[in-house]
C-alpha atoms as a PDB file:
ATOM      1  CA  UNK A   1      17.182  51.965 -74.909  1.00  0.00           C
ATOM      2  CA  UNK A   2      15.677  54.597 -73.346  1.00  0.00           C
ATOM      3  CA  UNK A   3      13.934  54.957 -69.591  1.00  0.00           C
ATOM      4  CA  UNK A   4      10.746  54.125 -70.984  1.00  0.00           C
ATOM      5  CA  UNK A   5      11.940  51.228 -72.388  1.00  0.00           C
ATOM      6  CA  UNK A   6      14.151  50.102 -69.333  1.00  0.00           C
ATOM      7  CA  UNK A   7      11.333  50.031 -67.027  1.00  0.00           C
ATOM      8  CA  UNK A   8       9.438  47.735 -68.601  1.00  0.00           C
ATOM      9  CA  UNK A   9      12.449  45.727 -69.251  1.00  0.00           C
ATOM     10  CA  UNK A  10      13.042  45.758 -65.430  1.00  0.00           C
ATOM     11  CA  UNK A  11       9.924  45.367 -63.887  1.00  0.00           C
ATOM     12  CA  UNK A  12       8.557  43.528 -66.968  1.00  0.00           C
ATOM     13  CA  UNK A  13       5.435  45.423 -67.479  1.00  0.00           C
ATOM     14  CA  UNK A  14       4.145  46.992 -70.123  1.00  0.00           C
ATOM     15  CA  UNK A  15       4.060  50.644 -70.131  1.00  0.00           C
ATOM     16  CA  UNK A  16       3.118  52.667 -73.700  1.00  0.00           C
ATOM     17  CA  UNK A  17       4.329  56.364 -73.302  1.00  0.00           C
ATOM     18  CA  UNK A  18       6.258  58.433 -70.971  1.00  0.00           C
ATOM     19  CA  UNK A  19       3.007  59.823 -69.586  1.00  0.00           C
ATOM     20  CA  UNK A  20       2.662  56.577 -67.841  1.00  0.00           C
ATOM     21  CA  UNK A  21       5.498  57.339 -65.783  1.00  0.00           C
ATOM     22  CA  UNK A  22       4.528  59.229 -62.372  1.00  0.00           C
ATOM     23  CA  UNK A  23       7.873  61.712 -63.311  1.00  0.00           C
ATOM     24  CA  UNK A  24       8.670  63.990 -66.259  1.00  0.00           C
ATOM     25  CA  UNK A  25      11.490  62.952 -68.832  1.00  0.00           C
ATOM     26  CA  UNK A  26      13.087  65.538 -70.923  1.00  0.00           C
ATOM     27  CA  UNK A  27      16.184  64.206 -73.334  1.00  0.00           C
ATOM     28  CA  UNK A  28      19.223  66.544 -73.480  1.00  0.00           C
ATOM     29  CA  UNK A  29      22.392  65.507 -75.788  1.00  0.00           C
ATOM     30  CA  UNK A  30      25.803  66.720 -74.607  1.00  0.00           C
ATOM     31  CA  UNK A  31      29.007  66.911 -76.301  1.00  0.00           C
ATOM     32  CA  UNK A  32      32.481  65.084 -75.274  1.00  0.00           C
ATOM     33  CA  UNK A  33      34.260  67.005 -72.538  1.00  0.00           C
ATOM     34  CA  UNK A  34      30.945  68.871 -71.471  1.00  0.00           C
ATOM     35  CA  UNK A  35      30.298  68.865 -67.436  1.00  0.00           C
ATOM     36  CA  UNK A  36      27.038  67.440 -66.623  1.00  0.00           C
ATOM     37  CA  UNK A  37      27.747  67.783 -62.799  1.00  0.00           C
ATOM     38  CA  UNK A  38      30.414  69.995 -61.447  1.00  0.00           C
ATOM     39  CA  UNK A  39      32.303  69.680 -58.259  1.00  0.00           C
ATOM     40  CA  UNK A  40      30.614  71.768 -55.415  1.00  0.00           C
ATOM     41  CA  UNK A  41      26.804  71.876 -57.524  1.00  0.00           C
ATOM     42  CA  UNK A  42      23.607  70.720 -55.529  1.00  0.00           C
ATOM     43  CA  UNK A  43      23.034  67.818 -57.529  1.00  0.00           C
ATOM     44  CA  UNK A  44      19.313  67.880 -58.359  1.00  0.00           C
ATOM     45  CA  UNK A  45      18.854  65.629 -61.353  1.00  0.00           C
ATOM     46  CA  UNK A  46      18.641  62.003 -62.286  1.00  0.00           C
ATOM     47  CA  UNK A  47      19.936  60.824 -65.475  1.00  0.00           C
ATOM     48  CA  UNK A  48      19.526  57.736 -67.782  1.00  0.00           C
ATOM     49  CA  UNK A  49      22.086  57.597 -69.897  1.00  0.00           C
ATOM     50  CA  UNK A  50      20.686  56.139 -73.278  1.00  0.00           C
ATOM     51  CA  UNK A  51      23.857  56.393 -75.323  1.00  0.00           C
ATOM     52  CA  UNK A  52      27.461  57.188 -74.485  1.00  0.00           C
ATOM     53  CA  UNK A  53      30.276  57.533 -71.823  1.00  0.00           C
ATOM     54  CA  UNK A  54      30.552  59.052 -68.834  1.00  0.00           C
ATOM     55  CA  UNK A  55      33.267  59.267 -66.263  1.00  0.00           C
ATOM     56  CA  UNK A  56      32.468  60.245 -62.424  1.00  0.00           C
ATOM     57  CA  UNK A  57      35.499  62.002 -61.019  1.00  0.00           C
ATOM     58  CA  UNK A  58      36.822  63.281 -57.964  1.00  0.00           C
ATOM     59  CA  UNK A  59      39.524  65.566 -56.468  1.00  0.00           C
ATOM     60  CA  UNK A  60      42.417  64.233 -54.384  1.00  0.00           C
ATOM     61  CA  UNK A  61      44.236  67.639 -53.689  1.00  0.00           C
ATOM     62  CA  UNK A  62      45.255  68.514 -57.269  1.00  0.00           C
ATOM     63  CA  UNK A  63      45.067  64.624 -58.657  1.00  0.00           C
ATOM     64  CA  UNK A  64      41.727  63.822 -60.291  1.00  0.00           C
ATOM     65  CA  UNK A  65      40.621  60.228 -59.154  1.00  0.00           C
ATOM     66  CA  UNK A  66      38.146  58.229 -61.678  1.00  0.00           C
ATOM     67  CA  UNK A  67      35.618  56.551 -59.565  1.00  0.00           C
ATOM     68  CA  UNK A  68      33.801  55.247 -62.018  1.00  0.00           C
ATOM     69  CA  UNK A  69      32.373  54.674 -65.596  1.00  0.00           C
ATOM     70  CA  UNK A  70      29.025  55.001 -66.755  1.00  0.00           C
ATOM     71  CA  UNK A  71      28.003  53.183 -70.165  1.00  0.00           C
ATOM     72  CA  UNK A  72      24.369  52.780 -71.881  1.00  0.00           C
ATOM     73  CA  UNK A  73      21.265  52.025 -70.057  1.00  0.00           C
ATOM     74  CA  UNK A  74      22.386  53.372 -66.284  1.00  0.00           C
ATOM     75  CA  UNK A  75      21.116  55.877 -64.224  1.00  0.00           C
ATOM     76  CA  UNK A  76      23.719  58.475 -62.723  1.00  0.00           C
ATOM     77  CA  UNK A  77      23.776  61.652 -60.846  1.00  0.00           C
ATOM     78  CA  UNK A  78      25.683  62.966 -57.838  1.00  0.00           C
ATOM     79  CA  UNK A  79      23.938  60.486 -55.485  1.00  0.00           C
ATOM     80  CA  UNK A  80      25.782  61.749 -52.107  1.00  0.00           C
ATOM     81  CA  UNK A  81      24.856  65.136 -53.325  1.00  0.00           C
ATOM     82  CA  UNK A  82      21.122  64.686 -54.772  1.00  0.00           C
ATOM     83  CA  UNK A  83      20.164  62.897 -51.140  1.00  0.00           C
ATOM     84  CA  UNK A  84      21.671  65.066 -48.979  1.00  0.00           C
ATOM     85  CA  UNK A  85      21.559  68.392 -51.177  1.00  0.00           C
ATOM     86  CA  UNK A  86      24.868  69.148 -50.436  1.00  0.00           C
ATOM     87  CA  UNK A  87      27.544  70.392 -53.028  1.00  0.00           C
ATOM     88  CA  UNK A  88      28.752  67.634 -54.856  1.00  0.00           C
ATOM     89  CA  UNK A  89      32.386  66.050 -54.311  1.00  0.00           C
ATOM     90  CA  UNK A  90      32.378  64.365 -57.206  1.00  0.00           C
ATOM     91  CA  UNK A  91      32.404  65.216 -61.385  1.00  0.00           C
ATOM     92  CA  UNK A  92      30.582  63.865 -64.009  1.00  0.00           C
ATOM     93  CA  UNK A  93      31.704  64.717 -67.463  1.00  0.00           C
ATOM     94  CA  UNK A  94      30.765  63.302 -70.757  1.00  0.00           C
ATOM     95  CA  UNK A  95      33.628  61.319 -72.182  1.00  0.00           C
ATOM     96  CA  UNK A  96      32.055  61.002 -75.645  1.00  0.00           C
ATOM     97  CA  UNK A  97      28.888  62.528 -77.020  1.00  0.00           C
ATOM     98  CA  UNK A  98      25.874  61.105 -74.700  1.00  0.00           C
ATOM     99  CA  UNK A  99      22.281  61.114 -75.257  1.00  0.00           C
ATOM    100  CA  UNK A 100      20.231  61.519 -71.695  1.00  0.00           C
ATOM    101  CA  UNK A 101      16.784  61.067 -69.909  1.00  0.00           C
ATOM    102  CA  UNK A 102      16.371  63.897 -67.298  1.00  0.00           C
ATOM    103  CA  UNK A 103      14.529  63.657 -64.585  1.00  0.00           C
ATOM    104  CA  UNK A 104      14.128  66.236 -61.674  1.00  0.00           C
ATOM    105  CA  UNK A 105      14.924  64.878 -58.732  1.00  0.00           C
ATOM    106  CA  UNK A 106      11.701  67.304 -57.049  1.00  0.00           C
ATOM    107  CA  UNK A 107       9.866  64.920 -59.409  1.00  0.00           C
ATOM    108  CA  UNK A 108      11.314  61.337 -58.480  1.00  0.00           C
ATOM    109  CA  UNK A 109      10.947  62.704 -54.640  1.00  0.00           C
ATOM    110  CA  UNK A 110       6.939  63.412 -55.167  1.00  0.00           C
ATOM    111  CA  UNK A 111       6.436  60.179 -57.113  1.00  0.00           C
ATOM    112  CA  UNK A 112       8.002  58.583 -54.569  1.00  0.00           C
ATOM    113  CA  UNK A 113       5.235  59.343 -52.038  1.00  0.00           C
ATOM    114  CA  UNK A 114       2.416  57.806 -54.186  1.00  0.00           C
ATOM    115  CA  UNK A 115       3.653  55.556 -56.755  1.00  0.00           C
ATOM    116  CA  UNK A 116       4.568  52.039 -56.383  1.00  0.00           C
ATOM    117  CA  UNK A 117       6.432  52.010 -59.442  1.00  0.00           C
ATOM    118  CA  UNK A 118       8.810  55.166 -58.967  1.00  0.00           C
ATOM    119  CA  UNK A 119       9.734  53.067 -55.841  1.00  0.00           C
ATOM    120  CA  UNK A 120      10.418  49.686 -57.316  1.00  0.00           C
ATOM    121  CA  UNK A 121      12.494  51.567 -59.585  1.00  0.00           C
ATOM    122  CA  UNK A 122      14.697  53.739 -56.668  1.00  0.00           C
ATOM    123  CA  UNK A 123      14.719  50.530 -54.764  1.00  0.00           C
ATOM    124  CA  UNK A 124      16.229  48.377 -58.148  1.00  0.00           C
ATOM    125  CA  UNK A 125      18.577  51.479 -58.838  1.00  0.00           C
ATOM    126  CA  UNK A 126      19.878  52.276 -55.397  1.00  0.00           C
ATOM    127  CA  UNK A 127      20.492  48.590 -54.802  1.00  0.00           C
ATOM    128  CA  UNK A 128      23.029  48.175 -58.257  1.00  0.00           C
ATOM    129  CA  UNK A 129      24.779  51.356 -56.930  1.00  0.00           C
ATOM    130  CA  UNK A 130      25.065  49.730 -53.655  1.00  0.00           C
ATOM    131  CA  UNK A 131      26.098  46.255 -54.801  1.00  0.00           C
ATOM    132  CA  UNK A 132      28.517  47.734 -57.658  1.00  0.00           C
ATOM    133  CA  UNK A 133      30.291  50.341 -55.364  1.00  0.00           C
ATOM    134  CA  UNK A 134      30.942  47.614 -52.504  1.00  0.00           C
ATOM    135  CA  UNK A 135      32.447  45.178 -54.920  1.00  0.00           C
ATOM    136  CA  UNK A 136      34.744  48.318 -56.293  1.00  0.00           C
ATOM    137  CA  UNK A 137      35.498  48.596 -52.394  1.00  0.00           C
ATOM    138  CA  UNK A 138      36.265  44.965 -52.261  1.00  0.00           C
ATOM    139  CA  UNK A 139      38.067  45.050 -55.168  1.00  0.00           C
ATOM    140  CA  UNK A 140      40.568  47.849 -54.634  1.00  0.00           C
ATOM    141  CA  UNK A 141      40.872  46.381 -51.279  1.00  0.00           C
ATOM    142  CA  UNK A 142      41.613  42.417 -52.285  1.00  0.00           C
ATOM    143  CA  UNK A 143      42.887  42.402 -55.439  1.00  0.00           C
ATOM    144  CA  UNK A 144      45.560  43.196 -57.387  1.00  0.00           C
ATOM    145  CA  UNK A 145      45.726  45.705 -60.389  1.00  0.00           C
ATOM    146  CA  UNK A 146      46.494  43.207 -62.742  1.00  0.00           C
ATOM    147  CA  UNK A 147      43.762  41.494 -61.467  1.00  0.00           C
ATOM    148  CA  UNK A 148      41.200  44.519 -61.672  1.00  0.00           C
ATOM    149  CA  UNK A 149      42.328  45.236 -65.129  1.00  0.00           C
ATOM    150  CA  UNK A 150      41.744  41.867 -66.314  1.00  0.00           C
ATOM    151  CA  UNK A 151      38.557  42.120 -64.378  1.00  0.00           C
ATOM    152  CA  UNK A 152      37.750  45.037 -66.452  1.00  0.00           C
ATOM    153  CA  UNK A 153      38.514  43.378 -70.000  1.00  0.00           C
ATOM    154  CA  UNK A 154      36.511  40.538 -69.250  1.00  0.00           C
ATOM    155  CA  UNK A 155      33.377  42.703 -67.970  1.00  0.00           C
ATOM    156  CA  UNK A 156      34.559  45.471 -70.697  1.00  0.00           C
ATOM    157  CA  UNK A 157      36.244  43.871 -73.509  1.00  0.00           C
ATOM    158  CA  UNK A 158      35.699  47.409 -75.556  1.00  0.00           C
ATOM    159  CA  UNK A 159      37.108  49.407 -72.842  1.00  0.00           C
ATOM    160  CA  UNK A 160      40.120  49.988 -73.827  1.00  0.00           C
ATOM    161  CA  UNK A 161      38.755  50.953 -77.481  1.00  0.00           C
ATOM    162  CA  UNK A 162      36.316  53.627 -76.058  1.00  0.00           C
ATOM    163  CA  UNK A 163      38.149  54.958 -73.009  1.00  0.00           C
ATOM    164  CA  UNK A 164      42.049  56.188 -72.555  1.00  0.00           C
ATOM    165  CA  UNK A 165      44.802  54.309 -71.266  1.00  0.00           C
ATOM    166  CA  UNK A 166      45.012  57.114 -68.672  1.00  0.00           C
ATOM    167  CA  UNK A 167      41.610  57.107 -67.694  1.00  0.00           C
ATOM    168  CA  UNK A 168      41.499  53.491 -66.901  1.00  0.00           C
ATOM    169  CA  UNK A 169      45.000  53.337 -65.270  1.00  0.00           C
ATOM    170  CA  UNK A 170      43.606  56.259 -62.881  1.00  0.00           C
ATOM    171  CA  UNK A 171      40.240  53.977 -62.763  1.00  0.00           C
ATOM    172  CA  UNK A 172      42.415  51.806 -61.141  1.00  0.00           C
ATOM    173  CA  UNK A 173      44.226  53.718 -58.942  1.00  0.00           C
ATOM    174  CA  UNK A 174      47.721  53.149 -60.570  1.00  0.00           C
ATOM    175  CA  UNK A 175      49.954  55.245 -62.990  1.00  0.00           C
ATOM    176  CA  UNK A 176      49.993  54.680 -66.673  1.00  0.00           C
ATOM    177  CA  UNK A 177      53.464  52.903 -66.816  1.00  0.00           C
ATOM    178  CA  UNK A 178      52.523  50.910 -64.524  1.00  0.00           C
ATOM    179  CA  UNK A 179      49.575  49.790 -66.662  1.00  0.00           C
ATOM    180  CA  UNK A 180      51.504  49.989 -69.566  1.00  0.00           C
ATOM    181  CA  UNK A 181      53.849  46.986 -67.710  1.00  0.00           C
ATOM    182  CA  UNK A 182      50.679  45.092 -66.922  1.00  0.00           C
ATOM    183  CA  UNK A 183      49.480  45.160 -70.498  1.00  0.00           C
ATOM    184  CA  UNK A 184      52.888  44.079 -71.826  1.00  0.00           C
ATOM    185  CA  UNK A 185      52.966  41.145 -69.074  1.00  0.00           C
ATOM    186  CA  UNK A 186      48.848  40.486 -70.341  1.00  0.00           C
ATOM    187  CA  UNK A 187      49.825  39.642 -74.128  1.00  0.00           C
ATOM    188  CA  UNK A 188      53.013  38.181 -73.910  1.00  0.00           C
END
């Protein structure tokens, strides 16, 4: 799916071409392990990420934290950073080869003064950010990490096939053994 499509899947219109969108889209490909936002960089894009994983990181002294995933068919950028153009304190790096929709954020900004649809979109997009990083919160804060990770299979069944034990034992804010103990305690 790409952005064009996803709009009219979300606000179920009917929209032909991407000049029908009040913002430019470019499509950029990056390969595993390539940045696409670095720690301390104005963020000043908005992505759609049409195929792929990518993992938003951040910097605990010298530990990396994994905030988050990003799968098919989300938007993603900096978001602290692209509102209040401040260096980012976050990471996002492609975790397998990804396929993108870019959009300046200079453009989303403009169509935002004069186009109803650029701001049904923000709205819809700024609300799942919202709603997703408060049940996170809640989450970390309530529930166990057997009970995330279980969470997370149920959501995510092919998580663990597309994304490292280590990844998604820092996901949840444990060490690997520990999930390692958790998995053993899941299938026996």
């Amino acid at each position: 799916m790409n952005t064009l499509q996803y709009i009219n899947q979300l606000l179920d219109i009917d929209l032909k071409s991407n000049d029908e969108i009040p913002f430019k889209i470019t499509e950029k490909e990056i390969e595993a392990g390539q940045i696409i936002t670095n720690y301390d960089e104005i963020e000043t894009k908005v992505y759609f990420l049409k195929r792929g994983i990518v993992q938003v990181s951040l910097l605990y002294y010298d530990d990396e934290r994994i905030l988050d995933f990003f799968f098919e068919n989300s938007f993603l950028n900096s978001y602290t950073s692209f509102l209040t153009k401040l260096p980012s304190d976050v990471q996002l790096i492609a975790l397998t080869k990804v396929e993108l929709d870019v959009i300046d954020g200079a453009d989303i900004l403009n169509a935002y003064k004069t186009s109803l649809l650029a701001n049904q979109l923000g709205r819809y997009v700024t609300e799942r950010l919202f709603i997703n990083n408060t049940k996170r919160e809640k989450d970390l804060l309530t529930k166990t990490a057997e009970q995330r990770y279980i969470e997370l299979l149920q959501n995510r069944p092919d998580i663990v096939s597309l994304i490292s034990i280590n990844k998604i034992a820092k996901y949840l804010g444990i060490h690997p053994e520990s999930l390692s103990r958790i998995r053993k305690f899941i299938v026996a």
